[in-house]
N, C-alpha and C. Protein backbone atom coordinates (compact mmCIF):
# COMPACT_ATOMS: atom_id res chain seq x y z
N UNK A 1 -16.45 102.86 110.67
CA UNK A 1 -16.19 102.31 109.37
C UNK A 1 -15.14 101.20 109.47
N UNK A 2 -15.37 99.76 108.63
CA UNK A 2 -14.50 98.66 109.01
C UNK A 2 -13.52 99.15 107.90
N UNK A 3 -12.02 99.29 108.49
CA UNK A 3 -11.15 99.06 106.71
C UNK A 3 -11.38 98.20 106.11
N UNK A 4 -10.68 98.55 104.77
CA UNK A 4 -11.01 97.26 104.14
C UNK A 4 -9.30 96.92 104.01
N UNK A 5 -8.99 95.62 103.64
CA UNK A 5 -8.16 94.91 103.56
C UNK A 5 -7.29 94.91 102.28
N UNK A 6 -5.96 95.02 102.17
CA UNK A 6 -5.84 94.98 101.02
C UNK A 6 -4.78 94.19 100.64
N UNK A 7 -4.50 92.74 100.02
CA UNK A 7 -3.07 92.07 100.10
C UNK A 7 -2.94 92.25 98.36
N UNK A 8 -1.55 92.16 98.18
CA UNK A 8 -0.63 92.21 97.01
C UNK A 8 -0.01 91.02 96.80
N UNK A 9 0.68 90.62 95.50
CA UNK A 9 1.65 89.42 95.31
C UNK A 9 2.81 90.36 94.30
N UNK A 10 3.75 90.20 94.85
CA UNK A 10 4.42 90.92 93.51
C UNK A 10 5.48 90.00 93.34
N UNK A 11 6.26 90.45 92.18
CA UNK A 11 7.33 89.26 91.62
C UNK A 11 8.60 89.67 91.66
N UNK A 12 9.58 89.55 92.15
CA UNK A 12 11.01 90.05 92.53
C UNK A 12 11.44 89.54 91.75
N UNK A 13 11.44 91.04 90.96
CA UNK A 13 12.89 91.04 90.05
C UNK A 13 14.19 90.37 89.69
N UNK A 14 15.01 90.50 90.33
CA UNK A 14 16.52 89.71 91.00
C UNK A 14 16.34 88.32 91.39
N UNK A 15 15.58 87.78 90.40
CA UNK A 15 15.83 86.41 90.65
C UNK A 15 16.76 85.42 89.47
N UNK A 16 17.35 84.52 89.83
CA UNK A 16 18.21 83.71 88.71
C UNK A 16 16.94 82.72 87.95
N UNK A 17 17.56 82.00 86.87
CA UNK A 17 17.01 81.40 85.79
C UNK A 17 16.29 80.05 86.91
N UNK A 18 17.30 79.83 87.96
CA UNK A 18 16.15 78.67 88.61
C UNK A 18 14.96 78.57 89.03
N UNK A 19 15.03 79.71 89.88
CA UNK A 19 13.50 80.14 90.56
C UNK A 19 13.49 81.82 90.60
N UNK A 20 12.12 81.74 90.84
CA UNK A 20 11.29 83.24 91.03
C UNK A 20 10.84 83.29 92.54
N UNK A 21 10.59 84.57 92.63
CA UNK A 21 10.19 84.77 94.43
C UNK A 21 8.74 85.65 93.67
N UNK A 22 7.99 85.30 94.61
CA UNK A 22 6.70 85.80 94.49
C UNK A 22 6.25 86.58 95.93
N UNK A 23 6.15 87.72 96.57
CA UNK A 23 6.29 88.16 97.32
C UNK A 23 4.49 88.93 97.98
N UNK A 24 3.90 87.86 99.14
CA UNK A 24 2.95 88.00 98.96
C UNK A 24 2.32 89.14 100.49
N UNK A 25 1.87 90.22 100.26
CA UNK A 25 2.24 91.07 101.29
C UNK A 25 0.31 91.70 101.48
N UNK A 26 0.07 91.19 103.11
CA UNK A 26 -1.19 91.61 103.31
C UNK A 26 -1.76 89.99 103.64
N UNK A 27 -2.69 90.05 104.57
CA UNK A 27 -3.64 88.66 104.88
C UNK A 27 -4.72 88.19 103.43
N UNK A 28 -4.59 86.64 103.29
CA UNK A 28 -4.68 86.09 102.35
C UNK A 28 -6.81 85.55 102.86
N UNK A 29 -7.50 86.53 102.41
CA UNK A 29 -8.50 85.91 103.24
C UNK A 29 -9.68 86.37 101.58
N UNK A 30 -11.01 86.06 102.19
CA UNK A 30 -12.19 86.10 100.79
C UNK A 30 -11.63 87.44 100.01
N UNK A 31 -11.62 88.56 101.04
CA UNK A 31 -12.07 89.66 100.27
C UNK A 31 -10.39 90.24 99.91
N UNK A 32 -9.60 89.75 100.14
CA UNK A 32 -8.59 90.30 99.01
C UNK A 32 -8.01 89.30 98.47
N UNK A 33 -8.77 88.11 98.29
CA UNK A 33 -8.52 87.01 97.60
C UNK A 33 -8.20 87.51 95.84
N UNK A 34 -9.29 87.92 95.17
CA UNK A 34 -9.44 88.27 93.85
C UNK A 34 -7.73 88.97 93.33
N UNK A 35 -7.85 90.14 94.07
CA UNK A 35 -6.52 90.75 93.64
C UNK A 35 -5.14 89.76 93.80
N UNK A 36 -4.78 89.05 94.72
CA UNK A 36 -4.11 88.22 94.56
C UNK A 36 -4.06 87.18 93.41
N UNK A 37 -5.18 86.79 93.24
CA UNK A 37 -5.40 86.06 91.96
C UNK A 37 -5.01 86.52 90.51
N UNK A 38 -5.59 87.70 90.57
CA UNK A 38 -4.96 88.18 89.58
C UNK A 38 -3.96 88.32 89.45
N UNK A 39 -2.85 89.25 90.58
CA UNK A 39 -1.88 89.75 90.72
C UNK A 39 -1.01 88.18 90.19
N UNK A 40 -1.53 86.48 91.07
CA UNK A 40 -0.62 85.27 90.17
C UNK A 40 -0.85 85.05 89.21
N UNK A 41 -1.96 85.28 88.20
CA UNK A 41 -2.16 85.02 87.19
C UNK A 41 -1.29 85.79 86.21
N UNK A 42 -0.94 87.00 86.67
CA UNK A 42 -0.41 88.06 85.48
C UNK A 42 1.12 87.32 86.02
N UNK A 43 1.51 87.32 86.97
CA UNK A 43 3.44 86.81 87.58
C UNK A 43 3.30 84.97 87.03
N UNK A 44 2.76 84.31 86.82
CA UNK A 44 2.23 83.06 86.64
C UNK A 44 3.65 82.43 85.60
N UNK A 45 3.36 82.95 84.07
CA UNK A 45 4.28 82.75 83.02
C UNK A 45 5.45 83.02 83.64
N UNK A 46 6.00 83.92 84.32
CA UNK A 46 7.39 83.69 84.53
C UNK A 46 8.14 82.95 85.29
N UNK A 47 7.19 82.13 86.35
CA UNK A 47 7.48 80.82 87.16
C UNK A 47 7.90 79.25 86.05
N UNK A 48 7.98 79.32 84.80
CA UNK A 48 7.34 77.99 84.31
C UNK A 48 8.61 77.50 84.27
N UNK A 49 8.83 76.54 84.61
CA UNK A 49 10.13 75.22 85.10
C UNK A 49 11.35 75.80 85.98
N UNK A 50 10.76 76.59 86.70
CA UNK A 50 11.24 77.03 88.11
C UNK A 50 10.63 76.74 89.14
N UNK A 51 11.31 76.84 90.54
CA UNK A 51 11.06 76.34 91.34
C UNK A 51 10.28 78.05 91.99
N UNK A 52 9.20 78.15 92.33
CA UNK A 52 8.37 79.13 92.82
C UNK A 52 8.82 79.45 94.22
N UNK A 53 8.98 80.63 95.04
CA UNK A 53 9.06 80.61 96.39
C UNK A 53 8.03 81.33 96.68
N UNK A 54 7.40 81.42 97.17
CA UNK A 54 5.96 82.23 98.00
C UNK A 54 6.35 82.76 99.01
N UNK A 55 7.16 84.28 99.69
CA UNK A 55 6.91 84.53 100.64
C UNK A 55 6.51 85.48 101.12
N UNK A 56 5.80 84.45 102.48
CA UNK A 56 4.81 85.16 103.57
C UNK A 56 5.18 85.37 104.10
N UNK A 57 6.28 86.43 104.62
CA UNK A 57 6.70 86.92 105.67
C UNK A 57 5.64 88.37 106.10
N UNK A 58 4.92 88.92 104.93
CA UNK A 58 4.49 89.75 105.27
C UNK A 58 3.00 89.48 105.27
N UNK A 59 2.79 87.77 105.54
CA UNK A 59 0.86 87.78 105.55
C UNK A 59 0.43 87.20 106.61
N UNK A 60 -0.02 88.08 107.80
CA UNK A 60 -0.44 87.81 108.98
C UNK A 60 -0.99 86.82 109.17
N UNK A 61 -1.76 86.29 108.20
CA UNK A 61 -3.25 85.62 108.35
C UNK A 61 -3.69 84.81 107.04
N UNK A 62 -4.07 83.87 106.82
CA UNK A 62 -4.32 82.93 105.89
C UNK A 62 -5.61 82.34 105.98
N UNK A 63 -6.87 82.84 105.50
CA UNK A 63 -7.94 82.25 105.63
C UNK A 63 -8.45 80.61 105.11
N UNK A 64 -9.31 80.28 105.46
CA UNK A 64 -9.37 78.74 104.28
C UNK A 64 -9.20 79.01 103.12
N UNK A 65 -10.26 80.04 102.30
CA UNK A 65 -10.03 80.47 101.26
C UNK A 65 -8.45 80.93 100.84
N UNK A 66 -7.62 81.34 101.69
CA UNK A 66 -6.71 81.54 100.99
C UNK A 66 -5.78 80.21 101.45
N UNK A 67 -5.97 79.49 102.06
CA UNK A 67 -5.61 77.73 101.90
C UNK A 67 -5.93 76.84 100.39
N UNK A 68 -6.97 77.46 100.17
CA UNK A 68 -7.15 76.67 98.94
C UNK A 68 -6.71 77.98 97.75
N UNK A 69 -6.22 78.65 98.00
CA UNK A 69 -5.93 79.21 97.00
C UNK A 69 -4.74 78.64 96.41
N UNK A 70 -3.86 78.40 98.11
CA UNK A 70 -2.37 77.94 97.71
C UNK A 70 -2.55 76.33 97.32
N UNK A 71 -3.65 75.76 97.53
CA UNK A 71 -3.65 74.20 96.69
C UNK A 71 -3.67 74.87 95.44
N UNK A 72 -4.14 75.53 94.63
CA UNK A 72 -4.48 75.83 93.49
C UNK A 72 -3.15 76.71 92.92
N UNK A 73 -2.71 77.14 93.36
CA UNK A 73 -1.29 77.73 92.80
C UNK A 73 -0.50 76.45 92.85
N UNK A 74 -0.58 75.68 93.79
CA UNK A 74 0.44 74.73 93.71
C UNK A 74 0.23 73.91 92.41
N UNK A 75 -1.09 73.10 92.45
CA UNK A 75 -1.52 72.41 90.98
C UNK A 75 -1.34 73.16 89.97
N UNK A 76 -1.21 74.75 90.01
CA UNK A 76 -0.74 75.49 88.77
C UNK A 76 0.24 75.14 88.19
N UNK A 77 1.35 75.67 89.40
CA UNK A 77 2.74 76.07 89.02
C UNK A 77 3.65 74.61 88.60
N UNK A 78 2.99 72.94 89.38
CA UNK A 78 3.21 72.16 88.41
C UNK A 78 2.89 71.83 87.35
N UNK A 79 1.59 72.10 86.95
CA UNK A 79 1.50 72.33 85.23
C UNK A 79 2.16 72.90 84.33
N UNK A 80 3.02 73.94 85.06
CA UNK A 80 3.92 74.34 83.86
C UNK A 80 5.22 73.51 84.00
N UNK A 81 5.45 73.59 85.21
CA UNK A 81 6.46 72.21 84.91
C UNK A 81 7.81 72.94 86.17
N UNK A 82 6.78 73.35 87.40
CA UNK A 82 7.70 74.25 88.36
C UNK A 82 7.19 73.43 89.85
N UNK A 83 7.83 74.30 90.56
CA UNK A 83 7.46 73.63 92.04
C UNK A 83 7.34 74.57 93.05
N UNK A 84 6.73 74.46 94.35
CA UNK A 84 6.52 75.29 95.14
C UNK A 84 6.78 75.31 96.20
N UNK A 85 7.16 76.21 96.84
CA UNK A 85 7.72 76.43 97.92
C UNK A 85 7.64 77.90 98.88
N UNK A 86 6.77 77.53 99.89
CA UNK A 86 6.49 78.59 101.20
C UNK A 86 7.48 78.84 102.54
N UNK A 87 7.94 79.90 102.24
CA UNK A 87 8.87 80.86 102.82
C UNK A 87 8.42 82.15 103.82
N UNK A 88 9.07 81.56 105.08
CA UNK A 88 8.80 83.11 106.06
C UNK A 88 7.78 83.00 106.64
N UNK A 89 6.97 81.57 107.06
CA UNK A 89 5.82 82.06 107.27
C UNK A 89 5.70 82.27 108.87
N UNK A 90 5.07 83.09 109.58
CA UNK A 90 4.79 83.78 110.88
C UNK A 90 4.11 82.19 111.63
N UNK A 91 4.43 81.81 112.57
CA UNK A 91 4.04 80.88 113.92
C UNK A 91 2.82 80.43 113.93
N UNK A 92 1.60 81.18 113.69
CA UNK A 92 0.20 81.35 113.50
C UNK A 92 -0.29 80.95 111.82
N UNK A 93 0.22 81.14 110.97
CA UNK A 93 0.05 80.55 109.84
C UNK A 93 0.95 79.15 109.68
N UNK A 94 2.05 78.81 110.74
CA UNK A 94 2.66 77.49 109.99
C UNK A 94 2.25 76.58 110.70
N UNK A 95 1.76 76.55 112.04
CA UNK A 95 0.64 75.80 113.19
C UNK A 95 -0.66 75.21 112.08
N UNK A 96 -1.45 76.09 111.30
CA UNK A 96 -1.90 75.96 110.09
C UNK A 96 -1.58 74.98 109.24
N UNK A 97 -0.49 75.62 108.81
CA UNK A 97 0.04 74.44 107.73
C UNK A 97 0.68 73.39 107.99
N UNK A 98 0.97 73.42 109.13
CA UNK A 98 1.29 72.15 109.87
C UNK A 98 -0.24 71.10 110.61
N UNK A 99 -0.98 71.58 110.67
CA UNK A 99 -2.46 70.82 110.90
C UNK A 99 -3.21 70.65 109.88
N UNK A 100 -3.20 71.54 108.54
CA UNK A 100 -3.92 70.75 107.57
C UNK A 100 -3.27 69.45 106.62
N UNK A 101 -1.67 69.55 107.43
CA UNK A 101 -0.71 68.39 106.81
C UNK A 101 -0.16 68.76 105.68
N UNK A 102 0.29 70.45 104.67
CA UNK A 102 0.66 70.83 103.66
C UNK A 102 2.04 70.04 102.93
N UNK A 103 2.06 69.76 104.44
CA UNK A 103 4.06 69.11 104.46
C UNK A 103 4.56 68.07 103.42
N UNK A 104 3.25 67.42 103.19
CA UNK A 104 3.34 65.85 102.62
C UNK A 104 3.54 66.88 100.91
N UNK A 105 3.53 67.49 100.47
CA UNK A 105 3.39 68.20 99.64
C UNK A 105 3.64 69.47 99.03
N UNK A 106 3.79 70.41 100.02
CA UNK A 106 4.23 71.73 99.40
C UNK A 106 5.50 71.86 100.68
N UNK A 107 6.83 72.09 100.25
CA UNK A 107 7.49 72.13 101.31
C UNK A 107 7.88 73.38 101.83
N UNK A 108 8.36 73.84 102.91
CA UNK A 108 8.51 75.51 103.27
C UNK A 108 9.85 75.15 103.95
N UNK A 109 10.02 76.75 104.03
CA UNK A 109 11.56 76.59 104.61
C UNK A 109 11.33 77.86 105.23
N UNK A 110 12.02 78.29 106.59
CA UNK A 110 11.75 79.72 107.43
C UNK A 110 12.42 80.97 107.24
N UNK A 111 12.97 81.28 106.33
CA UNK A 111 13.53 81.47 105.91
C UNK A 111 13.82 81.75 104.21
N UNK A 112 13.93 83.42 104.07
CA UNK A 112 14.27 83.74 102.41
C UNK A 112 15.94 82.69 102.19
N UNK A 113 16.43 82.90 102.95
CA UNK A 113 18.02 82.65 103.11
C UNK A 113 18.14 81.51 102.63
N UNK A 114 17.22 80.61 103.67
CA UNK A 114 17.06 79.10 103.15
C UNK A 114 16.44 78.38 101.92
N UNK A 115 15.45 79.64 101.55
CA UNK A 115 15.16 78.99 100.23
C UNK A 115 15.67 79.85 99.23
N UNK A 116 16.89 80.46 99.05
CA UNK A 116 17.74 80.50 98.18
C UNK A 116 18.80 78.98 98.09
N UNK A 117 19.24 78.72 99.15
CA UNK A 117 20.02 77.39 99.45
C UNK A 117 19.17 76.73 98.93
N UNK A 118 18.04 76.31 99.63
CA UNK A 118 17.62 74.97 98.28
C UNK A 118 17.52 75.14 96.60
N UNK A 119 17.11 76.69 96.63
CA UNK A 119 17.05 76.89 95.16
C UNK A 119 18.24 76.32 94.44
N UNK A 120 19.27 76.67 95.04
CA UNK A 120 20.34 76.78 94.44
C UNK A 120 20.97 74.67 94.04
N UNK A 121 20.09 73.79 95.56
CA UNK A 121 20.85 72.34 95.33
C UNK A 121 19.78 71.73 94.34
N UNK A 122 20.48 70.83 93.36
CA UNK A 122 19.40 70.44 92.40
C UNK A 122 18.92 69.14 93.12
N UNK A 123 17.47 68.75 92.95
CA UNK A 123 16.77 67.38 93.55
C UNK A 123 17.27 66.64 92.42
N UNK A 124 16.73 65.32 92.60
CA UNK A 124 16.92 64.40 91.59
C UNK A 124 15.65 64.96 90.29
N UNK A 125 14.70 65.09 91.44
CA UNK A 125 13.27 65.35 90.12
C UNK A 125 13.80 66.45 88.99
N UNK A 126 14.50 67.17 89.96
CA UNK A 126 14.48 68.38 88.44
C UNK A 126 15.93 67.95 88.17
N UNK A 127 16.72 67.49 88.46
CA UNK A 127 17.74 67.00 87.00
C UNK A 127 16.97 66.62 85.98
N UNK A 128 15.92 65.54 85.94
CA UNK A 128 15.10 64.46 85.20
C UNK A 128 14.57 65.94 84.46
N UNK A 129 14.14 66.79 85.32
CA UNK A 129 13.67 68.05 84.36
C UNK A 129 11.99 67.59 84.80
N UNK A 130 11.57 66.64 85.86
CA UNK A 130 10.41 67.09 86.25
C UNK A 130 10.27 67.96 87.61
N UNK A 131 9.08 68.26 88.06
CA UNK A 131 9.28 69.32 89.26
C UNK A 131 9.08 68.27 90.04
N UNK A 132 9.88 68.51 91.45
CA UNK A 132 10.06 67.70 92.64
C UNK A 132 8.88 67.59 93.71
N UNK A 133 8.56 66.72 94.22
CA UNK A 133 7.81 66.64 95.46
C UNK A 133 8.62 66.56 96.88
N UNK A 134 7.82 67.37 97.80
CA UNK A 134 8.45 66.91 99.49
C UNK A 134 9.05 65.86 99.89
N UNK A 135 9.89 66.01 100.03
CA UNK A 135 10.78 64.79 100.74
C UNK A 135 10.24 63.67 101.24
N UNK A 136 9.98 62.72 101.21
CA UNK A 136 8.72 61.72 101.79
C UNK A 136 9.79 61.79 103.30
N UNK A 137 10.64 61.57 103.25
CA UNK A 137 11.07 61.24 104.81
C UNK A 137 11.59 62.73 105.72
N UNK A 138 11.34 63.83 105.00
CA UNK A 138 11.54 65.54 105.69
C UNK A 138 9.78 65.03 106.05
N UNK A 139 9.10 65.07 105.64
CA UNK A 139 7.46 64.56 105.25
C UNK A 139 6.88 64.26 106.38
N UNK A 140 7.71 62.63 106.76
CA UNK A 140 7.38 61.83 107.93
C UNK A 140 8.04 62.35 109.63
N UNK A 141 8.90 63.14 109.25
CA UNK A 141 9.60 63.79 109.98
C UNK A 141 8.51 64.74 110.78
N UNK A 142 8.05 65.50 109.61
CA UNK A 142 7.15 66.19 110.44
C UNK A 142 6.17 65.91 110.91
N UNK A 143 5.51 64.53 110.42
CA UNK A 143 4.44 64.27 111.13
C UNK A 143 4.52 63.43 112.48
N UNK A 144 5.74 62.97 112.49
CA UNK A 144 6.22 62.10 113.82
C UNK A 144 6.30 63.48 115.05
N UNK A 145 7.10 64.02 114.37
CA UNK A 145 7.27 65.13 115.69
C UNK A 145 6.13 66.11 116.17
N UNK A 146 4.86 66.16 115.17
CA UNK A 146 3.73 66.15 115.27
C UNK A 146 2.95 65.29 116.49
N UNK A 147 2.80 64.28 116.40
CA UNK A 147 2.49 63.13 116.60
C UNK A 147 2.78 63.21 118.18
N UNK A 148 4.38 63.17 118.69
CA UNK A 148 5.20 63.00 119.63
C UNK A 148 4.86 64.40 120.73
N UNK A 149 4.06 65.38 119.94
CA UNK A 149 3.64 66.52 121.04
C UNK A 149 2.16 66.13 121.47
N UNK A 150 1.54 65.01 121.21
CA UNK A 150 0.52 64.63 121.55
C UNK A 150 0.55 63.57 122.58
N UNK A 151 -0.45 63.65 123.85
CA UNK A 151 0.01 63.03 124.91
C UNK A 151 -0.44 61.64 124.52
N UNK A 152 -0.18 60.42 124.76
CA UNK A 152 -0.50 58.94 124.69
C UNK A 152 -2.18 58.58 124.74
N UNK A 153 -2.82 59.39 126.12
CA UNK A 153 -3.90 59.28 125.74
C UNK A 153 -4.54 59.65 125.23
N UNK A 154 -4.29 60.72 124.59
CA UNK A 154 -5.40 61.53 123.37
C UNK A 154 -5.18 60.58 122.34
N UNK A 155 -4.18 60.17 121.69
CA UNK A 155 -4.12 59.27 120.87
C UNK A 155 -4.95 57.66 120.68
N UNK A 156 -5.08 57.51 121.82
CA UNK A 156 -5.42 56.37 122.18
C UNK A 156 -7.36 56.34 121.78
N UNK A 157 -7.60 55.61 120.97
CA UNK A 157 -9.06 55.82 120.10
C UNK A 157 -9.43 54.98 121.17
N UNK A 158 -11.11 55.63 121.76
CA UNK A 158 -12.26 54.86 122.41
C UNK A 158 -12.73 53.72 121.55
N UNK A 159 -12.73 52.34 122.99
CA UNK A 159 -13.49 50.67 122.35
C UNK A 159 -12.01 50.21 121.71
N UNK A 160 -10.72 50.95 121.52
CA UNK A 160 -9.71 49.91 120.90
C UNK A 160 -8.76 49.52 121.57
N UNK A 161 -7.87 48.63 121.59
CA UNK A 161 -6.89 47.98 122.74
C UNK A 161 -6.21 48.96 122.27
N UNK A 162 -5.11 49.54 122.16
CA UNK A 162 -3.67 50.37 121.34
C UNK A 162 -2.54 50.39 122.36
């Protein structure tokens, strides 16, 4: 008999008026996709003009489906007028989010610790009282050092001088 799978999102309590922690525990894949969904939909309202933290410290595994889940929380949680941010995530999921390029856009930090510290420094966006985007130059950062683990000739496109 295969188990079946079962992931949770729950909402931590003990959070201040800036942000909420959303605490997402179990692999994020088709079949325990739904319950998660739900589980953000019902924690959803209490994110609104806070800064969201998502952490995965406890989700092994991140399927596509649950890749696009987190595009879709993200376009959420700025509709209400919040921002997002992925926390804790395990080596094997941030290799991930570091190759589908999340960086330019949803920013993470390794750390609960650390994203209390940012919670806590205000961006310019949310003084203005809108929600903030990724750092364009934390952004480029990562894609250079990206970039820089790739040897010269892989880079180098067939038929072009470079």
């Amino acid at each position: 008999m295969i188990p079946i799978e079962i992931a949770t999102m729950t909402y931590e309590a003990q959070t201040s008026p800036k942000f909420a922690v959303l605490r997402v525990v179990g692999p994020l894949t088709y079949s325990t996709l739904e319950r998660v969904e739900n589980d953000f939909d019902f924690h959803l309202p209490k994110c609104r003009g806070k800064l969201t933290v998502l952490d995965l410290a406890q989700t092994p595994y991140i399927s596509s489906t649950g890749w696009s889940f987190l595009l879709l929380a993200y376009t959420r949680v700025r509709a209400i007028g919040g921002e997002l941010l992925l926390s804790s995530m395990n080596p094997e999921v941030l290799l991930i989010y570091e190759m589908l390029d999340f960086g330019t856009f949803i920013r993470n930090c390794s750390n609960m610790e650390e994203a209390r510290v940012l919670c806590s420094e205000p961006t310019a966006a949310r003084v203005k009282g809108e929600p903030g985007m990724a750092d364009p130059a934390w952004a480029r950062a990562t894609k250079e050092k990206a970039r820089a683990s790739v040897p010269d000739r892989a880079r180098r496109r067939p038929g072009r001088n470079n």
